[in-house]
Protein backbone atom coordinates (compact mmCIF):
# COMPACT_ATOMS: atom_id res chain seq x y z
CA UNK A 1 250.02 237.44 -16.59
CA UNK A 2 249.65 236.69 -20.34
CA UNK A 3 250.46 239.62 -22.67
CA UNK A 4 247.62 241.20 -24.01
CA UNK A 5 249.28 241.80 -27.44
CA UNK A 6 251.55 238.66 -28.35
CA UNK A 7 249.73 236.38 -25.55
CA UNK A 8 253.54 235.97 -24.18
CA UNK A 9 252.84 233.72 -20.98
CA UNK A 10 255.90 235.78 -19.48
CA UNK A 11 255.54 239.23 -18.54
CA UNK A 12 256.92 241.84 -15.59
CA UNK A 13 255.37 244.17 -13.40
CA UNK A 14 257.84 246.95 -13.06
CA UNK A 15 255.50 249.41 -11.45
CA UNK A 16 252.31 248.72 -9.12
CA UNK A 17 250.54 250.98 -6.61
CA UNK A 18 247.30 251.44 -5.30
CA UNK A 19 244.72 254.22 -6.91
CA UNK A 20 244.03 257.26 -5.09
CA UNK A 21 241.16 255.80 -2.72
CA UNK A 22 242.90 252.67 -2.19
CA UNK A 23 239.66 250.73 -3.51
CA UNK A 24 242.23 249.13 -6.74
CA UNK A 25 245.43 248.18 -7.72
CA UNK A 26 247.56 249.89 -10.37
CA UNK A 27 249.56 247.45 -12.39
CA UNK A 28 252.54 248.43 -15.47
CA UNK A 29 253.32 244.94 -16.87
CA UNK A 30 256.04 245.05 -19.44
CA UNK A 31 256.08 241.48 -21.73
CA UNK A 32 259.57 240.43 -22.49
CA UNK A 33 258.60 238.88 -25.33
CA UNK A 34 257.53 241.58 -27.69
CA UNK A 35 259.06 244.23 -25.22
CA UNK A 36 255.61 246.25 -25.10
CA UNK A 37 254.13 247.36 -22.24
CA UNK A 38 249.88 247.77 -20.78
CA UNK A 39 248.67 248.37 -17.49
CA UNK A 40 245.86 246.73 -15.16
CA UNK A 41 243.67 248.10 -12.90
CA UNK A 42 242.84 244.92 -10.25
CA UNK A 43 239.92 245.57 -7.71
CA UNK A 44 239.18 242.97 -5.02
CA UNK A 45 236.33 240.08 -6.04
CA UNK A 46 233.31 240.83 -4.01
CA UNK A 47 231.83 237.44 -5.29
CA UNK A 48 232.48 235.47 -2.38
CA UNK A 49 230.19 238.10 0.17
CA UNK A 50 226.78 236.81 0.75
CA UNK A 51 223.66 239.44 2.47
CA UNK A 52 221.33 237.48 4.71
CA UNK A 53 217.97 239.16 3.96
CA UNK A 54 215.57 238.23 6.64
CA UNK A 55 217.22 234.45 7.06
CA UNK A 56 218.13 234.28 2.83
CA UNK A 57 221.35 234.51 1.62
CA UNK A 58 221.42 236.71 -1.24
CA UNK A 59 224.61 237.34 -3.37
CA UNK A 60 226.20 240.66 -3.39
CA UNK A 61 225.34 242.93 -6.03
CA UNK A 62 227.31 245.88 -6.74
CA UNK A 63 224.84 247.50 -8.90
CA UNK A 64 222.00 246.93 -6.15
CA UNK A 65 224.06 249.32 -3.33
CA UNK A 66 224.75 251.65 -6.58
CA UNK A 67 221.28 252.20 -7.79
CA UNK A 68 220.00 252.48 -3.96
CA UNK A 69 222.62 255.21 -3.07
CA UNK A 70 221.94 256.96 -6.66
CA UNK A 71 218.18 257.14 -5.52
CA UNK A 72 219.04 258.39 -2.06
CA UNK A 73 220.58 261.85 -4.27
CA UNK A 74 216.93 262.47 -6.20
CA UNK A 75 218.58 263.58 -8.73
CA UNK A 76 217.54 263.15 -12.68
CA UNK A 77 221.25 263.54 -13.49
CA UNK A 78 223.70 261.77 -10.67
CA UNK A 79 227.05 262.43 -10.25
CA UNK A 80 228.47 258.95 -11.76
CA UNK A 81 232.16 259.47 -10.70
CA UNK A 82 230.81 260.41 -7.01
CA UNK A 83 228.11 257.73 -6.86
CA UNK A 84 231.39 255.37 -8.48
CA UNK A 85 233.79 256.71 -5.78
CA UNK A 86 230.80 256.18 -2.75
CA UNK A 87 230.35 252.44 -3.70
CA UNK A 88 234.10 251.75 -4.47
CA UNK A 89 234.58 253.21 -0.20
CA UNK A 90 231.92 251.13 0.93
CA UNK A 91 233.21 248.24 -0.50
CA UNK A 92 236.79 248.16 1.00
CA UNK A 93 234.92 249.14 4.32
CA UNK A 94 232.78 245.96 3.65
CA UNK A 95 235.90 243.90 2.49
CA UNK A 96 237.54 244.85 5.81
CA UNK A 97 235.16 243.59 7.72
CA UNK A 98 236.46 240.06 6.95
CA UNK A 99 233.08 238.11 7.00
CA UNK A 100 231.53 236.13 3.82
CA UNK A 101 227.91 236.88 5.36
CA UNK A 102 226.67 240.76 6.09
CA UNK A 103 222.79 241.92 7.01
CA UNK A 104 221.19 244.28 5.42
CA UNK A 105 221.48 246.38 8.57
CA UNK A 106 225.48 246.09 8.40
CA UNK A 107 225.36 247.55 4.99
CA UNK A 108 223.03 250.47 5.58
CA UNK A 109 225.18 251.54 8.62
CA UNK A 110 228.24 251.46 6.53
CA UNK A 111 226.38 253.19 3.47
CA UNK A 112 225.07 255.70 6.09
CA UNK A 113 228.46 256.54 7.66
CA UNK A 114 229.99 256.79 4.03
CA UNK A 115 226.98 258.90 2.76
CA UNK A 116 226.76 261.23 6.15
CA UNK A 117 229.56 263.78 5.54
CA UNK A 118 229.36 263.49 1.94
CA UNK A 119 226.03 264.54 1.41
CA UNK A 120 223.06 265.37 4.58
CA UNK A 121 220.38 265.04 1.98
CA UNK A 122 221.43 261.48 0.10
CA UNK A 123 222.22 260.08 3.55
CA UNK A 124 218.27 261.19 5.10
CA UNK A 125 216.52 259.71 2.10
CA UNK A 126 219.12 256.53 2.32
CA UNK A 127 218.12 256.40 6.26
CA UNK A 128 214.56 256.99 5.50
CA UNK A 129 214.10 254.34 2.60
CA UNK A 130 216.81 251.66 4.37
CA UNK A 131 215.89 251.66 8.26
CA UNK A 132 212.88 250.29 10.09
C-alpha cells in the first residue's frame, strides 16, 4: 500500500486483526520510507451483489437496507452506532452466503433474524412493511 504521508510505494503491515464484530479488517502499516506509521480499516466490497426484484437485477445499496431497518425503529432520533452495527451483521451474513444474486425475500429473512433478538418492535414493523 502507498504511504499516505510521503506516497512511499513500500510500506509494512506489522499488526492486522479483525474489529470486534468481524464485519472489517484492522490494518497498522508502518512506511519504511519516512518510518511513520497509519492504520486502515478494510471492509469487504459489496459491489459485486446484485437483488433480483421481481425478475430486475438491482445493485446493492447499503444505504437502502440502512434507511429500511432505521424506519422499522420509529424513532425521530435512531441509534446510528446500533443501526451501523445491524447493517455491518447483515452484510457478512449476506457475504457468506457466497452468491452474486439475492431476492428481496433472502434479505428480509436475514434482516429479520438479525433484527429479532435485538429489538421485537423494529423486527414487527420490518416484517410488517417487508413481507407479503
Amino acid at each position: 500500500m502507498k504511504c499516505v504521508y510521503c506516497s512511499a510505494k513500500k510500506t509494512t503491515i506489522p499488526n492486522s486483526r479483525s474489529t470486534k464484530l468481524q464485519t472489517q479488517t484492522w490494518r497498522r502499516h508502518y512506511c519504511t520510507q519516512c518510518k511513520r506509521t497509519f492504520t486502515t480499516f478494510e471492509k469487504p466490497d459489496m459491489k459485486h451483489l446484485a437483488i433480483d426484484t421481481d425478475g430486475a437485477l438491482n445493485p446493492y445499496s447499503r444505504g437502502k437496507l440502512y434507511l429500511s431497518i432505521a424506519r422499522s425503529f420509529q424513532t425521530k432520533q435512531p441509534d446510528y452506532k446500533l443501526l451501523d452495527t445491524i447493517v455491518d451483521t447483515i452484510e457478512i451474513k449476506l457475504l457468506k452466503l457466497s452468491t452474486p444474486t439475492l431476492t428481496n425475500h433472502i434479505v428480509a429473512e436475514i434482516t429479520l433474524t438479525t433484527l429479532k433478538p435485538l429489538n421485537k418492535r423494529a423486527y414487527l414493523h420490518y416484517l410488517a412493511d417487508h413481507t407479503n
